[in-house]
N, C-alpha and C. Protein backbone atom coordinates (compact mmCIF):
# COMPACT_ATOMS: atom_id res chain seq x y z
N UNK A 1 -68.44 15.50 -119.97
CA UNK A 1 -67.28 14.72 -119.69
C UNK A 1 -67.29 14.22 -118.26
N UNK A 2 -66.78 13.10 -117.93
CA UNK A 2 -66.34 12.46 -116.71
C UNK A 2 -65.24 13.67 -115.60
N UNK A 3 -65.30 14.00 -114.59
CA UNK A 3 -64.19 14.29 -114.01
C UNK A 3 -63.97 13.62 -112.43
N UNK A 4 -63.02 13.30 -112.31
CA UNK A 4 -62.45 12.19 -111.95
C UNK A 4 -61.90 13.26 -110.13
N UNK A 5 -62.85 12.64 -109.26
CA UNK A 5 -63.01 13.41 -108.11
C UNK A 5 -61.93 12.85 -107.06
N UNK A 6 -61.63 11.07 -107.22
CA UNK A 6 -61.15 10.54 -105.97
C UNK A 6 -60.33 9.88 -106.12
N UNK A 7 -59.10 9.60 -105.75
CA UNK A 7 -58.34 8.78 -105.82
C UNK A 7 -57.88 7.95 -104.94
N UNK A 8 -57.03 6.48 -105.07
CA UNK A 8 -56.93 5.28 -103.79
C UNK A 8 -56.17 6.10 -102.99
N UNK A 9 -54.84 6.98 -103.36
CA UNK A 9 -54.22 6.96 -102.76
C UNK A 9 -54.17 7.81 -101.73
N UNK A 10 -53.71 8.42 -100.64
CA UNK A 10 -53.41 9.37 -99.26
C UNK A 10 -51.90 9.83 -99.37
N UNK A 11 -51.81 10.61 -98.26
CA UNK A 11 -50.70 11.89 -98.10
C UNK A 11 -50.23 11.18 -96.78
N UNK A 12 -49.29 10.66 -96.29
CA UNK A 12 -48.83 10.58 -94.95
C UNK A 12 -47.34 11.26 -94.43
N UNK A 13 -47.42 10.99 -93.60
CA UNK A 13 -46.01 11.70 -92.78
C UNK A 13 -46.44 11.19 -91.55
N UNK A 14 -45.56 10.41 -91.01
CA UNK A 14 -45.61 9.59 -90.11
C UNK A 14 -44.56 10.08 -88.65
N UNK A 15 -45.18 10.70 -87.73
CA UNK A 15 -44.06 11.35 -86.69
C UNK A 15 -45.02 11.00 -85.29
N UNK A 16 -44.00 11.31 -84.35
CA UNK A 16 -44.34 10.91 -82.93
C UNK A 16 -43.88 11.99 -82.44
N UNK A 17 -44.52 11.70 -81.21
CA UNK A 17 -44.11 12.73 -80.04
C UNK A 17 -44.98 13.93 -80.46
N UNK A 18 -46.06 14.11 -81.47
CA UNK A 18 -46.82 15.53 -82.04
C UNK A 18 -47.92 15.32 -81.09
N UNK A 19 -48.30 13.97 -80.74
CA UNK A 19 -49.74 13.88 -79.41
C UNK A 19 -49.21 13.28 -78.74
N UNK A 20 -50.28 12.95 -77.89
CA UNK A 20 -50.10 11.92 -76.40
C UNK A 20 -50.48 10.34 -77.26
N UNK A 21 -49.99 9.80 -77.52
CA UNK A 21 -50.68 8.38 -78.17
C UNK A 21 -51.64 8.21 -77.04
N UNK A 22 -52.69 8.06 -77.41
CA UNK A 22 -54.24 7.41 -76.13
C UNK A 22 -54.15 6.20 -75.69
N UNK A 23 -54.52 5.87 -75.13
CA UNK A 23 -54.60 4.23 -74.64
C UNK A 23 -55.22 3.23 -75.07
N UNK A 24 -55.03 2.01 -75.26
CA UNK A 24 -55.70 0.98 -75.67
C UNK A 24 -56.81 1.18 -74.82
N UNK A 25 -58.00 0.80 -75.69
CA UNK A 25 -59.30 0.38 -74.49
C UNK A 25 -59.18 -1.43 -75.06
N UNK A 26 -59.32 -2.47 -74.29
CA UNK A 26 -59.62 -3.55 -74.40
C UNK A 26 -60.97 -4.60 -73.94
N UNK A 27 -62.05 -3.52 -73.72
CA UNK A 27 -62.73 -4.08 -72.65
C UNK A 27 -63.61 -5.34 -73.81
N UNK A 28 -64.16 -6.96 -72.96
CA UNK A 28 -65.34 -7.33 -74.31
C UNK A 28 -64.56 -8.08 -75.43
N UNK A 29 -65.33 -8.28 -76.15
CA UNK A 29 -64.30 -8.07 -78.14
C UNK A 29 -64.00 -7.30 -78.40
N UNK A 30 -63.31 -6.46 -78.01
CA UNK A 30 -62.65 -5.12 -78.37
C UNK A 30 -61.28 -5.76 -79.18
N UNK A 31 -61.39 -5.09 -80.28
CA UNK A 31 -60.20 -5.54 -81.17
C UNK A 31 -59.17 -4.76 -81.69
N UNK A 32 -58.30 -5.03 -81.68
CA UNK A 32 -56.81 -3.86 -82.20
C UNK A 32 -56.83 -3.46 -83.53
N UNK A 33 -55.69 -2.88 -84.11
CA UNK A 33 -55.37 -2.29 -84.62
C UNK A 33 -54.51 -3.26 -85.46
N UNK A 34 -54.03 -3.77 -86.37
CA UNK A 34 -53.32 -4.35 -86.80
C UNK A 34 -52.29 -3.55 -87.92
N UNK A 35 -50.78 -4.31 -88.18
CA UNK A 35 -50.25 -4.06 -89.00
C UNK A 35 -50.69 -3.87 -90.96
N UNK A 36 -51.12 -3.26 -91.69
CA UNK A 36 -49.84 -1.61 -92.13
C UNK A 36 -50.95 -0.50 -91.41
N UNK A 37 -51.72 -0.44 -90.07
CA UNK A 37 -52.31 1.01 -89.71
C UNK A 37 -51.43 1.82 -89.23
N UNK A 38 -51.10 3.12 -89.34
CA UNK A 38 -50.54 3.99 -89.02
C UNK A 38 -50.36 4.23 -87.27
N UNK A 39 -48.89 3.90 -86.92
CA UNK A 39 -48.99 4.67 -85.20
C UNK A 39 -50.10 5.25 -84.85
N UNK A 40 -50.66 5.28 -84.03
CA UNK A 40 -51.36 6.33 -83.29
C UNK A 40 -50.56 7.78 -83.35
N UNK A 41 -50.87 8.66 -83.04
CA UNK A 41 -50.28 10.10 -83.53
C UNK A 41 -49.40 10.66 -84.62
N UNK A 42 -49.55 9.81 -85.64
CA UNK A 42 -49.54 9.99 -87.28
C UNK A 42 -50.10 11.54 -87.53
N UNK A 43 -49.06 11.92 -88.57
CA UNK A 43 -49.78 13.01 -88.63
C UNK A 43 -50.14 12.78 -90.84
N UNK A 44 -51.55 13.02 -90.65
CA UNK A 44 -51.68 12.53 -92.72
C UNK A 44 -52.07 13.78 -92.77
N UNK A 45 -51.23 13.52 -94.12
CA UNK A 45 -51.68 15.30 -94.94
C UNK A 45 -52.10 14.80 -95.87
N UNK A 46 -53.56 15.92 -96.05
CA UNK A 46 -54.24 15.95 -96.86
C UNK A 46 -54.52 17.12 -97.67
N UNK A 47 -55.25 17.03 -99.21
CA UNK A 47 -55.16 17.65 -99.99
C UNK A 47 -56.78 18.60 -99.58
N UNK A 48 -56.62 20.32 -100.07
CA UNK A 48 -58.10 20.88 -99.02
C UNK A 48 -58.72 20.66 -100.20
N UNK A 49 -59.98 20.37 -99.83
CA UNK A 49 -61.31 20.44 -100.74
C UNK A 49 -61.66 18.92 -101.43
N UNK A 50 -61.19 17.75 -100.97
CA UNK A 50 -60.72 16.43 -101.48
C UNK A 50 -60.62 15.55 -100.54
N UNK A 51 -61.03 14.53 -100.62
CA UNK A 51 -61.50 13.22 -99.83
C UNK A 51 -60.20 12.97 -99.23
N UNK A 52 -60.03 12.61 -98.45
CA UNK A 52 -58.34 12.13 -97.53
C UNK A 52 -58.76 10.92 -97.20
N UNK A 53 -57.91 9.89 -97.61
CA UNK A 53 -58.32 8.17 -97.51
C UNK A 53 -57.30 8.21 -96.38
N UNK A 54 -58.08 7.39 -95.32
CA UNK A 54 -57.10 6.82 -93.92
C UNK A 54 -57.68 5.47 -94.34
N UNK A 55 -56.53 4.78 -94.49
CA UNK A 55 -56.28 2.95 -94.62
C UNK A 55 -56.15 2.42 -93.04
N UNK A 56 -57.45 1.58 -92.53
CA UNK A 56 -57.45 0.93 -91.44
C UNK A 56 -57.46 -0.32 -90.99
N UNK A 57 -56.63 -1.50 -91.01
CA UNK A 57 -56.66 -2.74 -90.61
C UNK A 57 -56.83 -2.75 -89.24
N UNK A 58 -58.04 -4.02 -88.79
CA UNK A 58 -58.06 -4.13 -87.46
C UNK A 58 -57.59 -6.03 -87.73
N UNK A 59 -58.37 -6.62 -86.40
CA UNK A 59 -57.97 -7.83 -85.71
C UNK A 59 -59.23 -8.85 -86.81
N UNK A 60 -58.64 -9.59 -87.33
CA UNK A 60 -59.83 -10.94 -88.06
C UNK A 60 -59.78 -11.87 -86.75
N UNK A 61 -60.98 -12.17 -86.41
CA UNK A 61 -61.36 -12.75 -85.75
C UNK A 61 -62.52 -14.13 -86.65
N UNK A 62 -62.86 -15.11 -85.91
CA UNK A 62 -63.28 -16.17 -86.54
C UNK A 62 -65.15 -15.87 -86.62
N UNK A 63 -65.77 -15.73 -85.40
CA UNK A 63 -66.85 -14.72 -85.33
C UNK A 63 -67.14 -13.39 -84.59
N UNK A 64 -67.58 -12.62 -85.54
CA UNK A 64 -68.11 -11.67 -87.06
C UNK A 64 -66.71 -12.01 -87.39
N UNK A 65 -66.46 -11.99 -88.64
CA UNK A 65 -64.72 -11.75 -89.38
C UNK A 65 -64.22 -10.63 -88.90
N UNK A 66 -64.86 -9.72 -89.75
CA UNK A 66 -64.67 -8.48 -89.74
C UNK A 66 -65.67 -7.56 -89.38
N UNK A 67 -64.99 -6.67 -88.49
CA UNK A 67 -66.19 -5.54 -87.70
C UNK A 67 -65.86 -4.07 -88.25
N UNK A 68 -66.44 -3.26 -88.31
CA UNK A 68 -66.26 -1.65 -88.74
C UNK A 68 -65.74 -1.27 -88.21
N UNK A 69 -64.59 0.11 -88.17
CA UNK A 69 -64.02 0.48 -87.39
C UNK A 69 -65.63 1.67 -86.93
N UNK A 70 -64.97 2.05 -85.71
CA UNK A 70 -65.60 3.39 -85.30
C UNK A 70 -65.24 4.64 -85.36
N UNK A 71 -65.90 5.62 -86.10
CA UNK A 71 -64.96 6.96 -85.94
C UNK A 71 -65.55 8.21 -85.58
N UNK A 72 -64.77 8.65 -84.37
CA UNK A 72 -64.90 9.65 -83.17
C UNK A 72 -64.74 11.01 -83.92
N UNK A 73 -65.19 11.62 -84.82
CA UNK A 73 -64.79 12.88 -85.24
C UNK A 73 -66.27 13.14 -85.33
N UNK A 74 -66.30 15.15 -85.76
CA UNK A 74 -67.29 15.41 -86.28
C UNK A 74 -67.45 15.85 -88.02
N UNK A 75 -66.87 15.16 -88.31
CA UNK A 75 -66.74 15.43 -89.51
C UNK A 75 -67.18 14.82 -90.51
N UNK A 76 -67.79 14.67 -91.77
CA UNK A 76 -68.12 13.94 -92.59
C UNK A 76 -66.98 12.94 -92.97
N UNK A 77 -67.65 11.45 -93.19
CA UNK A 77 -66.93 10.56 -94.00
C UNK A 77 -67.33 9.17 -94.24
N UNK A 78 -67.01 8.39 -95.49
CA UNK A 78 -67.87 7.19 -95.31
C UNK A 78 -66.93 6.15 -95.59
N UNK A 79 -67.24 4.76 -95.01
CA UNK A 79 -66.29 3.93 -94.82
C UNK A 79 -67.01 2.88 -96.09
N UNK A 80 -65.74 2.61 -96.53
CA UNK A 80 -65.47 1.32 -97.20
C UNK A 80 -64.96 0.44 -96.63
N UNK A 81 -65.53 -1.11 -96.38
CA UNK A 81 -65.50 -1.90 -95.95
C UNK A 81 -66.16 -1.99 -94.51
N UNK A 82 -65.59 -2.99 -93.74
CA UNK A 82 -64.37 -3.50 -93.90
C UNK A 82 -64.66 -5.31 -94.62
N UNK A 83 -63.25 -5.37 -95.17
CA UNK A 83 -63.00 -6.50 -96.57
C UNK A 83 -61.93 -7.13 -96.16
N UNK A 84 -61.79 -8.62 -95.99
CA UNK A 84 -60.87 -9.46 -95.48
C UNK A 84 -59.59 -8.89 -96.65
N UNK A 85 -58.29 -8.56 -96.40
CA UNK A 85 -57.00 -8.54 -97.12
C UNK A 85 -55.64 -9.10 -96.25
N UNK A 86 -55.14 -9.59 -97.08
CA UNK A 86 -53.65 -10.18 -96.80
C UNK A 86 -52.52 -9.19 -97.57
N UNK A 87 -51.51 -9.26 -96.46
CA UNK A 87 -50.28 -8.25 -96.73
C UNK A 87 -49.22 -9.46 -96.35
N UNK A 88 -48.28 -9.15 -97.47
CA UNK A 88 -47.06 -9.90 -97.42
C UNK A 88 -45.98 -9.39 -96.24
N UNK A 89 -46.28 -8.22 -96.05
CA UNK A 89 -45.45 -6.94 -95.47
C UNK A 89 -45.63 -7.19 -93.85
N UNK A 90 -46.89 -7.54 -93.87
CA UNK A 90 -47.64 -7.62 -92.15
C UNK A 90 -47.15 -8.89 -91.16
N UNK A 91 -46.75 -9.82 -91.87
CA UNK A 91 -46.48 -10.86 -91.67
C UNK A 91 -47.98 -11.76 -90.10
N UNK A 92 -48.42 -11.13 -90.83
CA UNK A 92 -50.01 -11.59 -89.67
C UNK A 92 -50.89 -12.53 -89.82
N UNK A 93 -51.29 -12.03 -91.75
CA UNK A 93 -52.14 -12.81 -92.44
C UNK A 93 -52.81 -12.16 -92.90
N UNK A 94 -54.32 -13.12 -92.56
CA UNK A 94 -56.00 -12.31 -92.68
C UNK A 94 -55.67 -10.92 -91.57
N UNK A 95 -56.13 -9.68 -92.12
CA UNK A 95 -56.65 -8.67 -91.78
C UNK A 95 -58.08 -8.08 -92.25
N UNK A 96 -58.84 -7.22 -91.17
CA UNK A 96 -59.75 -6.61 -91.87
C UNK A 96 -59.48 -5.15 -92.55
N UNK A 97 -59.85 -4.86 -93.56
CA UNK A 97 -59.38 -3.51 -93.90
C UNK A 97 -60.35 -2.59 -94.20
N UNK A 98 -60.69 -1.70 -93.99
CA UNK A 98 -61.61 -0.41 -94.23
C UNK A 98 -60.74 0.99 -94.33
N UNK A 99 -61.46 0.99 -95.63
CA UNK A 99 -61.39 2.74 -96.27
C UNK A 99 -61.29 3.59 -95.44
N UNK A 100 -61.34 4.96 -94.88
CA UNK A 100 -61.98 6.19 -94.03
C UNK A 100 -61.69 6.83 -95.33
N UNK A 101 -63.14 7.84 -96.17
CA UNK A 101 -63.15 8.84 -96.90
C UNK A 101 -63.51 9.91 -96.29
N UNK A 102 -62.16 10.59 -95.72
CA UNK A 102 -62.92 11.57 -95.04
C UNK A 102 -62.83 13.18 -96.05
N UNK A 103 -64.21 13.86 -95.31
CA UNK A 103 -64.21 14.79 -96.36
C UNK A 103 -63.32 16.30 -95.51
N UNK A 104 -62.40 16.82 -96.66
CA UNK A 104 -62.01 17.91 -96.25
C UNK A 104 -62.50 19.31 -96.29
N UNK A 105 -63.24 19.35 -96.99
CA UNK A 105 -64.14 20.55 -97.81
C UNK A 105 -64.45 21.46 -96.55
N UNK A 106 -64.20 22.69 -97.18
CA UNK A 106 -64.42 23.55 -95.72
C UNK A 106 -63.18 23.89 -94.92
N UNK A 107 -62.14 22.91 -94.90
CA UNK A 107 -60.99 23.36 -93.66
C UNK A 107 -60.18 24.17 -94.74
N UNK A 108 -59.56 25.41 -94.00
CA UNK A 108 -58.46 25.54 -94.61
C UNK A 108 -57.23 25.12 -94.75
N UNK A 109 -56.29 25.85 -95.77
CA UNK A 109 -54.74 25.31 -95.87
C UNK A 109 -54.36 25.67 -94.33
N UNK A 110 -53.74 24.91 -93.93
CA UNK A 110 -52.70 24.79 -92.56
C UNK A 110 -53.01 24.40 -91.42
N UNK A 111 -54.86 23.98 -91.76
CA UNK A 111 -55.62 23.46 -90.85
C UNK A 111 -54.91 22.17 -90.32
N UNK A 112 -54.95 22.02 -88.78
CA UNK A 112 -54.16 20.38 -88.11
C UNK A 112 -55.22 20.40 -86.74
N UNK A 113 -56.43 19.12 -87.59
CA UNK A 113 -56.90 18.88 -86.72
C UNK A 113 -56.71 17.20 -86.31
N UNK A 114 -57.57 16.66 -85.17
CA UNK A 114 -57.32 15.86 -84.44
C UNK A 114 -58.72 14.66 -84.45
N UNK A 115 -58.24 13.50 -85.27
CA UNK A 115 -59.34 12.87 -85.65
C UNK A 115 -59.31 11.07 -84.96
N UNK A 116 -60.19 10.53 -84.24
CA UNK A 116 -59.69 9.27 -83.55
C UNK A 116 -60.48 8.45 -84.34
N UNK A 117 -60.11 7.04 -83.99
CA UNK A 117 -61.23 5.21 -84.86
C UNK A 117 -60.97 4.77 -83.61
N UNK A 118 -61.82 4.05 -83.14
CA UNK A 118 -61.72 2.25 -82.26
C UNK A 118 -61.71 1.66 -83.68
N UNK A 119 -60.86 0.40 -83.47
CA UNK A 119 -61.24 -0.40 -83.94
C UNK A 119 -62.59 -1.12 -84.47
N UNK A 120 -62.65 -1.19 -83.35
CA UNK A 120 -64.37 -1.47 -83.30
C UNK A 120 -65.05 -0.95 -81.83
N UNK A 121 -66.47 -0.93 -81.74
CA UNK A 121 -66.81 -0.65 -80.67
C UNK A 121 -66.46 -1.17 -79.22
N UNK A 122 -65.41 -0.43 -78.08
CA UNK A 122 -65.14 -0.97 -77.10
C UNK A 122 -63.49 -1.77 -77.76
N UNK A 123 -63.06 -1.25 -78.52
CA UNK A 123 -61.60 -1.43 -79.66
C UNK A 123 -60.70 -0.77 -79.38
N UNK A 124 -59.38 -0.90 -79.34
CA UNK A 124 -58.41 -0.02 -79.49
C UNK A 124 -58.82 1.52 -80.06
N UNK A 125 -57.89 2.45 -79.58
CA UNK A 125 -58.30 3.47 -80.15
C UNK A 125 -57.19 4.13 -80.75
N UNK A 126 -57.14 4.71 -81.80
CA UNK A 126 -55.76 5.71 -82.45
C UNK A 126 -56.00 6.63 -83.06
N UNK A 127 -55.58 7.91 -82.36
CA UNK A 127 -55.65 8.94 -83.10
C UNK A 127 -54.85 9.67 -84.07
N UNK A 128 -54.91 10.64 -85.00
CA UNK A 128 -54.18 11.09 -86.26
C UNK A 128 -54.15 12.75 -86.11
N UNK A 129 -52.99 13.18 -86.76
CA UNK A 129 -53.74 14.95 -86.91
C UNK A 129 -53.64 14.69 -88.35
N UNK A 130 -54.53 15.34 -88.83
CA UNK A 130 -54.57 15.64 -90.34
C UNK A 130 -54.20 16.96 -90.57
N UNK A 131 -53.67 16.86 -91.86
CA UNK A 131 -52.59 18.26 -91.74
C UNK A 131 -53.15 18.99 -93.55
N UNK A 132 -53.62 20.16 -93.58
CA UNK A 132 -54.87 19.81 -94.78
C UNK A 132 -53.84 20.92 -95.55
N UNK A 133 -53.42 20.66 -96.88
CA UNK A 133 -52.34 21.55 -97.50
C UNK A 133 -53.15 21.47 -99.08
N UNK A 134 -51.98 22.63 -99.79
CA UNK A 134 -53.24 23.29 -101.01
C UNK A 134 -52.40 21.59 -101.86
N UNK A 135 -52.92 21.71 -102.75
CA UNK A 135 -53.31 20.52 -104.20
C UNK A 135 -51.81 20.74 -104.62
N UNK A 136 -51.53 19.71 -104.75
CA UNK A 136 -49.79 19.02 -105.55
C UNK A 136 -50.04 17.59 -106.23
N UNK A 137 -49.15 17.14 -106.81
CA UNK A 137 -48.75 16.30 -107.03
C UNK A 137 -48.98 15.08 -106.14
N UNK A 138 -49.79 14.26 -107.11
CA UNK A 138 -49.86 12.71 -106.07
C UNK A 138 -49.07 11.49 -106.99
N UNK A 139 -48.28 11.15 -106.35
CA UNK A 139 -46.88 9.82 -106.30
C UNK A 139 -48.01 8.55 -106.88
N UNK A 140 -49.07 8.26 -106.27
CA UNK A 140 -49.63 8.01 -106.20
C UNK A 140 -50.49 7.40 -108.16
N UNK A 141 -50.79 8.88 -108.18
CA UNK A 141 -51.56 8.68 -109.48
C UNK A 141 -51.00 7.70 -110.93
N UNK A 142 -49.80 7.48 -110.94
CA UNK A 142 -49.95 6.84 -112.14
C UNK A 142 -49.36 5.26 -111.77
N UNK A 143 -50.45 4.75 -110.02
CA UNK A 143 -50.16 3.58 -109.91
C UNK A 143 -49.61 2.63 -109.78
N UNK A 144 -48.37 3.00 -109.67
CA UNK A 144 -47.07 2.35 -109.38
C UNK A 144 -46.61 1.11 -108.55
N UNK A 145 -47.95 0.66 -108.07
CA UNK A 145 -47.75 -0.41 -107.12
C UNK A 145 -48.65 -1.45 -108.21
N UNK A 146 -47.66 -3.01 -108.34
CA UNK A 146 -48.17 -3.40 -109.00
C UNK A 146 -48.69 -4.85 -108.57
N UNK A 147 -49.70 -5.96 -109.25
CA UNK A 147 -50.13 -7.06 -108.38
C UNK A 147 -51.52 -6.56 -106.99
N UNK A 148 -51.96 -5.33 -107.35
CA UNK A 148 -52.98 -5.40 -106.46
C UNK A 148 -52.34 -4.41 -104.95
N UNK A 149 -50.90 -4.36 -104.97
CA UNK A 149 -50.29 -3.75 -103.68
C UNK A 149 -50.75 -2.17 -103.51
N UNK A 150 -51.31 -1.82 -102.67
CA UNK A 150 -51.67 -0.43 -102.10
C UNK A 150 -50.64 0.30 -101.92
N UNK A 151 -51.28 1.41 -102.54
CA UNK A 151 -50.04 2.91 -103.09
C UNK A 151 -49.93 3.85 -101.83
N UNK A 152 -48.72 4.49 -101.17
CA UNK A 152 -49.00 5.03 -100.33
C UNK A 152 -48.47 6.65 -100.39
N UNK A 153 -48.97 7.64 -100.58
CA UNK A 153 -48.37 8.81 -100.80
C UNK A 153 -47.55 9.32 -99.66
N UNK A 154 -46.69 9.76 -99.84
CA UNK A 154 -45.77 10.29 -98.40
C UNK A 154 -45.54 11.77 -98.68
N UNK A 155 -45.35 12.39 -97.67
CA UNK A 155 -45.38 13.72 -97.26
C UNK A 155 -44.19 14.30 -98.06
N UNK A 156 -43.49 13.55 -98.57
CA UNK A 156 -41.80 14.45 -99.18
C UNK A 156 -42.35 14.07 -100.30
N UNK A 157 -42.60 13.97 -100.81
CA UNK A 157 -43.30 13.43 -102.46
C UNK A 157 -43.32 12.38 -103.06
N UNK A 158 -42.57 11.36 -102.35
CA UNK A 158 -42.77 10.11 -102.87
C UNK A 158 -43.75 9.05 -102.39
N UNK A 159 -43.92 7.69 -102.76
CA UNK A 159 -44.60 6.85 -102.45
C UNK A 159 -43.76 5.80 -101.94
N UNK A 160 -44.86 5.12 -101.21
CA UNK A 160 -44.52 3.12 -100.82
C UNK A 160 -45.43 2.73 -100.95
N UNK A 161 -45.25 1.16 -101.19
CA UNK A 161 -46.01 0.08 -101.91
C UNK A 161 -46.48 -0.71 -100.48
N UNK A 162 -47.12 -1.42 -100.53
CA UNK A 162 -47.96 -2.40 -99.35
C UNK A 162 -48.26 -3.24 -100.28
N UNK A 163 -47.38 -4.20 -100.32
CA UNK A 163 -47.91 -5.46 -101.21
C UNK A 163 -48.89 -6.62 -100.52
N UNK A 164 -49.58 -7.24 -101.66
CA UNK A 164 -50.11 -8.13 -101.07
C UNK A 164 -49.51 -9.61 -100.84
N UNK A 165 -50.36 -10.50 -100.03
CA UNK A 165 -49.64 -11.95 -99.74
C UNK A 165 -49.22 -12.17 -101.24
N UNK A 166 -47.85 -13.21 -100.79
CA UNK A 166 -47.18 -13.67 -102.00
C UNK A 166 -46.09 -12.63 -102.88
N UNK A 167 -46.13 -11.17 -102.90
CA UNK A 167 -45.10 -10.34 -103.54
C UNK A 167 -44.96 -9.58 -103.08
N UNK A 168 -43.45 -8.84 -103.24
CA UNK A 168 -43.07 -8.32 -102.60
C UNK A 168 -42.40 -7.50 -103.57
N UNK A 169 -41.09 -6.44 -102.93
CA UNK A 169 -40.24 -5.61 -103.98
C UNK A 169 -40.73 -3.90 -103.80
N UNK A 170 -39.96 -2.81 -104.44
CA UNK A 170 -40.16 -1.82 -104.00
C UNK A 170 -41.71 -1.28 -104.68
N UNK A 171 -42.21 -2.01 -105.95
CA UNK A 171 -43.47 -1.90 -106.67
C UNK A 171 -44.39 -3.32 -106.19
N UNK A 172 -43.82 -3.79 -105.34
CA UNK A 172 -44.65 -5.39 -105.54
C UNK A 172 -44.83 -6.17 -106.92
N UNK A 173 -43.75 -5.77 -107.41
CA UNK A 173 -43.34 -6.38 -108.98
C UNK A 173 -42.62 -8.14 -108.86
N UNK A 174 -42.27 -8.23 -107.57
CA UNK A 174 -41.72 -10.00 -107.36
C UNK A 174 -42.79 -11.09 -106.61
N UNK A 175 -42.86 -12.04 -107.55
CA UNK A 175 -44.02 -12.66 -107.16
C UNK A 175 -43.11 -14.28 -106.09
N UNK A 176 -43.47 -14.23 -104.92
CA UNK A 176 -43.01 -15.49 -104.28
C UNK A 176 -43.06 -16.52 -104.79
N UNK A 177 -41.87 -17.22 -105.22
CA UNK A 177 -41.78 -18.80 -105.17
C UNK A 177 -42.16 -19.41 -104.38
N UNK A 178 -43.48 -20.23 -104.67
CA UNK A 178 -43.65 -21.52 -104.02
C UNK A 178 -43.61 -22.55 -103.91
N UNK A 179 -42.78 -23.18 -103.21
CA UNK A 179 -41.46 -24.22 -102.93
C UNK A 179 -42.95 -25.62 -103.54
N UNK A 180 -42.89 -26.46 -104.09
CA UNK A 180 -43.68 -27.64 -103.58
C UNK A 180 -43.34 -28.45 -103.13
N UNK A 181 -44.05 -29.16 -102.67
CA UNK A 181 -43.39 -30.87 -101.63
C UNK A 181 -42.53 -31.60 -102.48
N UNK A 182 -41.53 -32.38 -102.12
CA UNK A 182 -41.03 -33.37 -102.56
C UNK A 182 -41.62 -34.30 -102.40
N UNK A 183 -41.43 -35.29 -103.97
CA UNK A 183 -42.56 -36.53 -103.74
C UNK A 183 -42.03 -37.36 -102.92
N UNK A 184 -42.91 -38.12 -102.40
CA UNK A 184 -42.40 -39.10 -101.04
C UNK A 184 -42.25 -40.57 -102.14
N UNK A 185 -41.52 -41.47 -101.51
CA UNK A 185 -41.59 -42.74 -102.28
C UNK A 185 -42.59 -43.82 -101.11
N UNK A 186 -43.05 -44.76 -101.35
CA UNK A 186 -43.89 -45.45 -100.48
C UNK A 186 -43.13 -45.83 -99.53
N UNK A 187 -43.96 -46.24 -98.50
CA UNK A 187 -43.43 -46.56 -97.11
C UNK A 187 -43.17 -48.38 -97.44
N UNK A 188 -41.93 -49.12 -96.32
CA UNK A 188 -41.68 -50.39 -97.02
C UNK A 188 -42.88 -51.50 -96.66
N UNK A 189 -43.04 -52.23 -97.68
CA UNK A 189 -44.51 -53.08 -97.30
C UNK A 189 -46.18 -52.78 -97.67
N UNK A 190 -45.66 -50.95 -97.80
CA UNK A 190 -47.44 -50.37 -98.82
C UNK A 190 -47.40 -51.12 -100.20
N UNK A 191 -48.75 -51.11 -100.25
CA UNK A 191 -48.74 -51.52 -101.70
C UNK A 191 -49.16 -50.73 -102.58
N UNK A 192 -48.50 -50.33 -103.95
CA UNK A 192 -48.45 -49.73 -104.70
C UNK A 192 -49.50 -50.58 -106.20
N UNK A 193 -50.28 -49.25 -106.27
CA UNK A 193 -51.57 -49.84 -107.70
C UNK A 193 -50.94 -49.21 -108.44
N UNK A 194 -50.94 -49.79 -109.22
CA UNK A 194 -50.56 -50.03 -110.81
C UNK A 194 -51.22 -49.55 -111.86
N UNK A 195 -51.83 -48.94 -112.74
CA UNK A 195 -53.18 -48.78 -113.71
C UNK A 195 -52.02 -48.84 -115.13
């Protein structure tokens, strides 16, 4: 039989004041961090023995598009992407987005360690504690975000949606009206063809 190891979604809890937020580095093309990435000193909980997805948008730029983030830990993990995406939510646009699968295997329950990304090399930098707790319930699993919008697990047990461009709503279940032009009538003196 198939058994089914990984899932899109993550554990967050989102608080401040738990680190020192680090400093931007800007030096070069050094590129930020863009909207839906998590504050800097985020704390994500993760499930022990099970991949913990950190969702990372940086800066689209015109050349390279999109650059990898960098990540400062010693720990196993492999990145997906990064893949041009649009968020309705971000109000930005083009973003780049990359996966972090990081692996938990090995830490124990109550483990809170301290894991950083640049953006890219010579990039903003933001760090996270990951907060590694035994296996529950994921908000997550039966998909609830709909139209393509990214599922987000939260630390009290529920989820939020990250919709993509064009919909919005608490599932990303409303798709934007788009207005079209009103037809113009000719200007006085054009001439108008006939068929």
């Amino acid at each position: 039989g198939t058994v089914q190891t990984d899932y899109r979604c993550f554990r967050i809890n989102v608080t401040f004041d738990v680190l020192k937020l680090h400093k931007r580095l800007t030096k070069g093309d050094g590129r930020l961090f863009e909207s839906p990435t998590l504050p800097g000193g985020s704390e994500i909980v993760c499930v022990k023995d099970k991949f913990c997805h950190i969702n990372l948008y940086t800066e689209h730029k015109s050349s390279p598009k999109c650059l990898p983030p960098v990540f400062q830990s010693d720990a196993p993990c492999t990145v997906f992407g990064p893949v041009e995406s649009e968020f309705f939510r971000s109000g930005i646009g083009t973003v780049c987005h990359s996966d972090i699968a990081y692996s938990t295997g090995g830490l124990a329950v109550g483990t809170k360690k301290d894991i950083c990304f640049q953006a890219t090399q010579d990039g903003e930098t933001r760090c996270f504690l990951l907060h590694i707790i035994a296996d529950s319930k994921d908000p997550c699993l039966s998909e609830p975000c709909q139209n393509d919008g990214l599922c987000v697990a939260l630390s009290d047990g529920t989820h939020s949606c990250i919709c993509k461009l064009g919909f919005y709503g608490n599932s990303c279940e409303i798709g934007a009206i788009l207005k079209e032009p009103e037809p113009r009538s000719p200007e006085p003196g054009a001439k108008v063809n006939r068929n």
